[in-house]
N, C-alpha and C. Protein backbone atom coordinates (compact mmCIF):
# COMPACT_ATOMS: atom_id res chain seq x y z
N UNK A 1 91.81 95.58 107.11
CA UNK A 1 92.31 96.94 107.23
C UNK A 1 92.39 97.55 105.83
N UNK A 2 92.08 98.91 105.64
CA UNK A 2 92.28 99.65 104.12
C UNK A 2 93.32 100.05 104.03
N UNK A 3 93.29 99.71 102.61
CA UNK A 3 94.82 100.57 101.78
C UNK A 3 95.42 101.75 102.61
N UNK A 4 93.91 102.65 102.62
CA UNK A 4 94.79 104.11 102.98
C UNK A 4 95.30 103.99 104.01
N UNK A 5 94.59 102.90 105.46
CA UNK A 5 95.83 102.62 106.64
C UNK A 5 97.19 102.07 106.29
N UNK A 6 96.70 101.03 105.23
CA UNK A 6 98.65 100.55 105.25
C UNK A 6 99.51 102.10 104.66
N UNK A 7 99.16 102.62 103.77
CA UNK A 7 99.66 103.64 103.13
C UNK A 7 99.96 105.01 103.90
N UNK A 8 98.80 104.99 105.01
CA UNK A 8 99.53 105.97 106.15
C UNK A 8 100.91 105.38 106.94
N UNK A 9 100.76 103.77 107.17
CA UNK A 9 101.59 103.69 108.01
C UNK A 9 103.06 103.25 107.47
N UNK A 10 102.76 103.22 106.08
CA UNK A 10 103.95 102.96 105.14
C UNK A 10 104.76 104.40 105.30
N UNK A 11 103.72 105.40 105.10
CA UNK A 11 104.61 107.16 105.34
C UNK A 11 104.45 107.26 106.06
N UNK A 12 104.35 107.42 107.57
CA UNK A 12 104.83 107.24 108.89
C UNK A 12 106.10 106.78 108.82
N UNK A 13 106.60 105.36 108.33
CA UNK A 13 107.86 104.94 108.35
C UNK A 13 109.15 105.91 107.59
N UNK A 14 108.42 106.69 106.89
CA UNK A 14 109.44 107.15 106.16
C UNK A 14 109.63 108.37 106.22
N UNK A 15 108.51 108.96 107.12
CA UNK A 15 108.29 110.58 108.01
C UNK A 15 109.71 111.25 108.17
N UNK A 16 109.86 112.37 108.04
CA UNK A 16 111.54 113.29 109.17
C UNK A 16 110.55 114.24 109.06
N UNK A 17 110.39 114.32 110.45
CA UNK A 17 111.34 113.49 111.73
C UNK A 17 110.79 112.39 111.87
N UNK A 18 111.33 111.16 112.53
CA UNK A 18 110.90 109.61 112.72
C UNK A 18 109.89 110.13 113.42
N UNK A 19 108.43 109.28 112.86
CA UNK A 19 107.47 108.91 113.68
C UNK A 19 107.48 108.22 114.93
N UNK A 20 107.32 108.22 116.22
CA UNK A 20 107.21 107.04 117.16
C UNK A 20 105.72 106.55 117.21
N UNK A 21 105.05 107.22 116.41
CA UNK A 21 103.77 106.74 117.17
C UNK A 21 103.52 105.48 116.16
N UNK A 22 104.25 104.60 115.94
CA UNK A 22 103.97 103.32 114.70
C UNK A 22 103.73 101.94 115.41
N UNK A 23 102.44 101.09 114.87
CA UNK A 23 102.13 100.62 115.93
C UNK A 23 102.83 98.89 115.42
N UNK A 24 103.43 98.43 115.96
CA UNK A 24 104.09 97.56 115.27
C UNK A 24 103.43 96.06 114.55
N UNK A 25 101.90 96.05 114.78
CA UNK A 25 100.58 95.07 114.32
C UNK A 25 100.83 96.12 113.14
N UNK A 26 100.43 97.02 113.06
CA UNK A 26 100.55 98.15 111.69
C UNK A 26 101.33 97.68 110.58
N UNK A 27 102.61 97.82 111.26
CA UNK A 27 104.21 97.33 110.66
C UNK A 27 103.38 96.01 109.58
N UNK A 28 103.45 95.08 110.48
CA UNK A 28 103.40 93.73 110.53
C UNK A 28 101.85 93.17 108.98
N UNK A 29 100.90 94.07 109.67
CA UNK A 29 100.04 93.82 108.61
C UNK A 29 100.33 95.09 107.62
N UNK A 30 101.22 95.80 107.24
CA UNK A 30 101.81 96.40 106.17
C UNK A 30 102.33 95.38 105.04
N UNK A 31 103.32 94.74 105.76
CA UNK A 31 104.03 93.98 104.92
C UNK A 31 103.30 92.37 104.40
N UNK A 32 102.32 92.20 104.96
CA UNK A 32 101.36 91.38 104.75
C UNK A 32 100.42 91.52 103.52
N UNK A 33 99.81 93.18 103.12
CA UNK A 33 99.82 94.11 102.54
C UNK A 33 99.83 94.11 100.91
N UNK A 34 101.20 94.36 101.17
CA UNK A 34 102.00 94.20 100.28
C UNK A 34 102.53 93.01 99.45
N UNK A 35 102.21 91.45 99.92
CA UNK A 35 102.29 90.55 99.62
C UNK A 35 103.09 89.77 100.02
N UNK A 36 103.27 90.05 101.41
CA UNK A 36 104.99 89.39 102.10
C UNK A 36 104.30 88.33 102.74
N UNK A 37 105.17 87.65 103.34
CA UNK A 37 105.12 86.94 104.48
C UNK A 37 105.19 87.14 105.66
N UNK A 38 105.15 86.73 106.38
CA UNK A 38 105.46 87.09 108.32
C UNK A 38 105.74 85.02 108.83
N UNK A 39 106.54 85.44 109.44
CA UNK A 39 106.50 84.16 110.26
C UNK A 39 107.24 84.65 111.82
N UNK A 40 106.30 84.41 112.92
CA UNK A 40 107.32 84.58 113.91
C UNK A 40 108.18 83.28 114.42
N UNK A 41 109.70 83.78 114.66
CA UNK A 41 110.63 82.79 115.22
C UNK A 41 110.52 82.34 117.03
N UNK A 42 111.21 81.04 117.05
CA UNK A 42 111.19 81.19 118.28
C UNK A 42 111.69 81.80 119.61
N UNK A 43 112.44 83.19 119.01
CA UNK A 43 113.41 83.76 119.75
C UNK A 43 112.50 85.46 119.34
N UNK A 44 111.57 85.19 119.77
CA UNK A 44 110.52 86.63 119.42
C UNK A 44 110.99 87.17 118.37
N UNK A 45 110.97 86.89 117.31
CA UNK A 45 111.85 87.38 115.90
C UNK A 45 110.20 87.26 115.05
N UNK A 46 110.31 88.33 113.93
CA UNK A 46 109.54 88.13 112.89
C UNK A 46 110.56 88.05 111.39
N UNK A 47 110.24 86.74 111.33
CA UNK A 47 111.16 86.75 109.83
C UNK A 47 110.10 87.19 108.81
N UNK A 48 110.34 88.04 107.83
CA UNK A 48 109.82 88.58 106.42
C UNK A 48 110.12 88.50 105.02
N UNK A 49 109.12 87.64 104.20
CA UNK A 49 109.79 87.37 103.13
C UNK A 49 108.39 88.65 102.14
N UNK A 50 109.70 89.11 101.07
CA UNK A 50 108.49 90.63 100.71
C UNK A 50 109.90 90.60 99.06
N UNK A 51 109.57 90.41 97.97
CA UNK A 51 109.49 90.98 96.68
C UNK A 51 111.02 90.17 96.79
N UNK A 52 110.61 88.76 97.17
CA UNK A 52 111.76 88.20 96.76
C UNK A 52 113.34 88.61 97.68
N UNK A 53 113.22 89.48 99.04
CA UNK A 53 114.03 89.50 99.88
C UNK A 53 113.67 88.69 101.26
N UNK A 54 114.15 88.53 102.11
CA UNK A 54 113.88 88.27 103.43
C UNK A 54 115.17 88.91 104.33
N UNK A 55 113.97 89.21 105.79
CA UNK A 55 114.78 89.95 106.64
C UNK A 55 114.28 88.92 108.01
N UNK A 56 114.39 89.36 108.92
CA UNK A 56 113.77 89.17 110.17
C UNK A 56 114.21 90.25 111.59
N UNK A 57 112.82 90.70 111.91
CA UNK A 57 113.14 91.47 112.56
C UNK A 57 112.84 91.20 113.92
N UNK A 58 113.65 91.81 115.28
CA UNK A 58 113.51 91.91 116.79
C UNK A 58 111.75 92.02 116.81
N UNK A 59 110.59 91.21 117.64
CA UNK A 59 109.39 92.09 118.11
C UNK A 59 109.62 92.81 119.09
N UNK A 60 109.16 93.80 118.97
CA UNK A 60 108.98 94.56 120.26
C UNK A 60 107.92 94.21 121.36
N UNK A 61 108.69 94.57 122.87
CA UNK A 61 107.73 93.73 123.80
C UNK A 61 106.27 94.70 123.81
N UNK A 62 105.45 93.18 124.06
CA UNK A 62 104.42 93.24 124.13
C UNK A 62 103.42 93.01 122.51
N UNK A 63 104.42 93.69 121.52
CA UNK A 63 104.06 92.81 120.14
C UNK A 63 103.08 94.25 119.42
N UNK A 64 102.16 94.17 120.16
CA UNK A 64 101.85 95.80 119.09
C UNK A 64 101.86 96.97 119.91
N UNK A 65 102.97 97.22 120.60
CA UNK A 65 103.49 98.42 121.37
C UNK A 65 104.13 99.25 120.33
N UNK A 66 104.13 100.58 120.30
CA UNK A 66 104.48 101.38 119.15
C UNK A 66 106.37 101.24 119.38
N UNK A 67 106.62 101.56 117.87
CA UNK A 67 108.21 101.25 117.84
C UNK A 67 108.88 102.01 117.84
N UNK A 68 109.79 102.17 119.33
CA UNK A 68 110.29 103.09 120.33
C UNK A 68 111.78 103.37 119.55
N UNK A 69 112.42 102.52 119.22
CA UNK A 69 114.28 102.97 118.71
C UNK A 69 114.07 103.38 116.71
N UNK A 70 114.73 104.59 117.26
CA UNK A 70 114.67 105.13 115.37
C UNK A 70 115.62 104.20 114.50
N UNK A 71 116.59 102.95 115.42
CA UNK A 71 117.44 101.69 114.84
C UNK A 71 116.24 100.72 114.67
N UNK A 72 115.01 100.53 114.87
CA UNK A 72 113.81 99.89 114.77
C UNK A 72 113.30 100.14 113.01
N UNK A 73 112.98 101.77 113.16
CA UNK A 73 112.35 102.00 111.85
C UNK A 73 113.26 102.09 110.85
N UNK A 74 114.32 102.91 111.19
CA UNK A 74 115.47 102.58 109.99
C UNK A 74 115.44 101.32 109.41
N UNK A 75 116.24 100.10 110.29
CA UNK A 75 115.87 98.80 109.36
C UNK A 75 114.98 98.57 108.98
N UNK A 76 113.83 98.79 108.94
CA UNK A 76 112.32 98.31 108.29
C UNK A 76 112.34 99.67 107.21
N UNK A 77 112.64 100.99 107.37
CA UNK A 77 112.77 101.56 106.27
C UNK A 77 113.42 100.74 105.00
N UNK A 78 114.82 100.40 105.34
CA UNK A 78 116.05 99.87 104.30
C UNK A 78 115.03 99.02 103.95
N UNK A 79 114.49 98.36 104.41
CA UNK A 79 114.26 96.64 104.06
C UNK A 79 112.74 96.66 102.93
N UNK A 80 111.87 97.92 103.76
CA UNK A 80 111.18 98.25 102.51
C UNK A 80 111.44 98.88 101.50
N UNK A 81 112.67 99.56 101.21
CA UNK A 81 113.52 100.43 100.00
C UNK A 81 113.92 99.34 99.10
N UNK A 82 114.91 98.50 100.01
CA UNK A 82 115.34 97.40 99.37
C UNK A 82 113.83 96.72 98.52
N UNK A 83 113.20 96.75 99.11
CA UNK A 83 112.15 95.50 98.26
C UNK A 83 111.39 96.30 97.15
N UNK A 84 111.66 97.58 97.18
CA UNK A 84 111.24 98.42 96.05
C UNK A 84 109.45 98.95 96.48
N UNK A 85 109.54 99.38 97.60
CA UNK A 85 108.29 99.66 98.63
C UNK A 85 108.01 100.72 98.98
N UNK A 86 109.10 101.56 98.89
CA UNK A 86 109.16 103.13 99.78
C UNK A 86 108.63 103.94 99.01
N UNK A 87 107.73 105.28 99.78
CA UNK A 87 106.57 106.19 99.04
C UNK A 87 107.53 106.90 98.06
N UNK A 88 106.92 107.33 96.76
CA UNK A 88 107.44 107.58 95.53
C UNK A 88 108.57 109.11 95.97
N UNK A 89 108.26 109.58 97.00
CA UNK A 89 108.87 110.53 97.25
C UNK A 89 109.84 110.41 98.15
N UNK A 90 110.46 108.85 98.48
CA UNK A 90 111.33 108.70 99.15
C UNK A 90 111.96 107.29 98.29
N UNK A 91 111.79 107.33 97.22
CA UNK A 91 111.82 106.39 96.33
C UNK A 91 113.58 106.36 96.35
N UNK A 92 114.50 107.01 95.97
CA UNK A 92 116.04 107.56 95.92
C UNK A 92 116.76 106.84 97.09
């Protein structure tokens, strides 16, 4: 996948108004991307290790179904802020 897809779907995440149309394989090979990790748990969890943090997040059913709760993208917002990730204009 190219840069400019992860980089659309990096600002998608950080869109107002929240994007829904984000496809959560997107998500997933974003942070892959970027140089993270992915591991899925056995409790449908994706744990993420990305710039020296780790999170783990809920999958959503079906796995690359677009991500429906704006409590979905928020935490994956924080978590890419936190790791020092978010587009320069949402950098703050």
């Amino acid at each position: 996948m190219s840069q400019s897809h992860h980089h659309k779907t990096l600002e998608q995440l950080f869109a107002h108004p929240t994007s829904h149309n984000i496809h959560w394989r997107d998500v997933v090979q974003l942070f892959e991307s970027l140089g993270g990790t992915t591991e899925q748990t056995k409790h449908d969890h994706l744990k993420v290790r990305l710039s020296g943090h780790e999170m783990t997040f809920p999958i959503p059913r079906g796995g690359g179904h677009a991500l429906q709760s704006d409590h979905e993208i928020s935490a994956i917002r924080r978590f890419l802020k936190e790791c020092g990730h978010a587009p320069t204009a949402h950098a703050h």
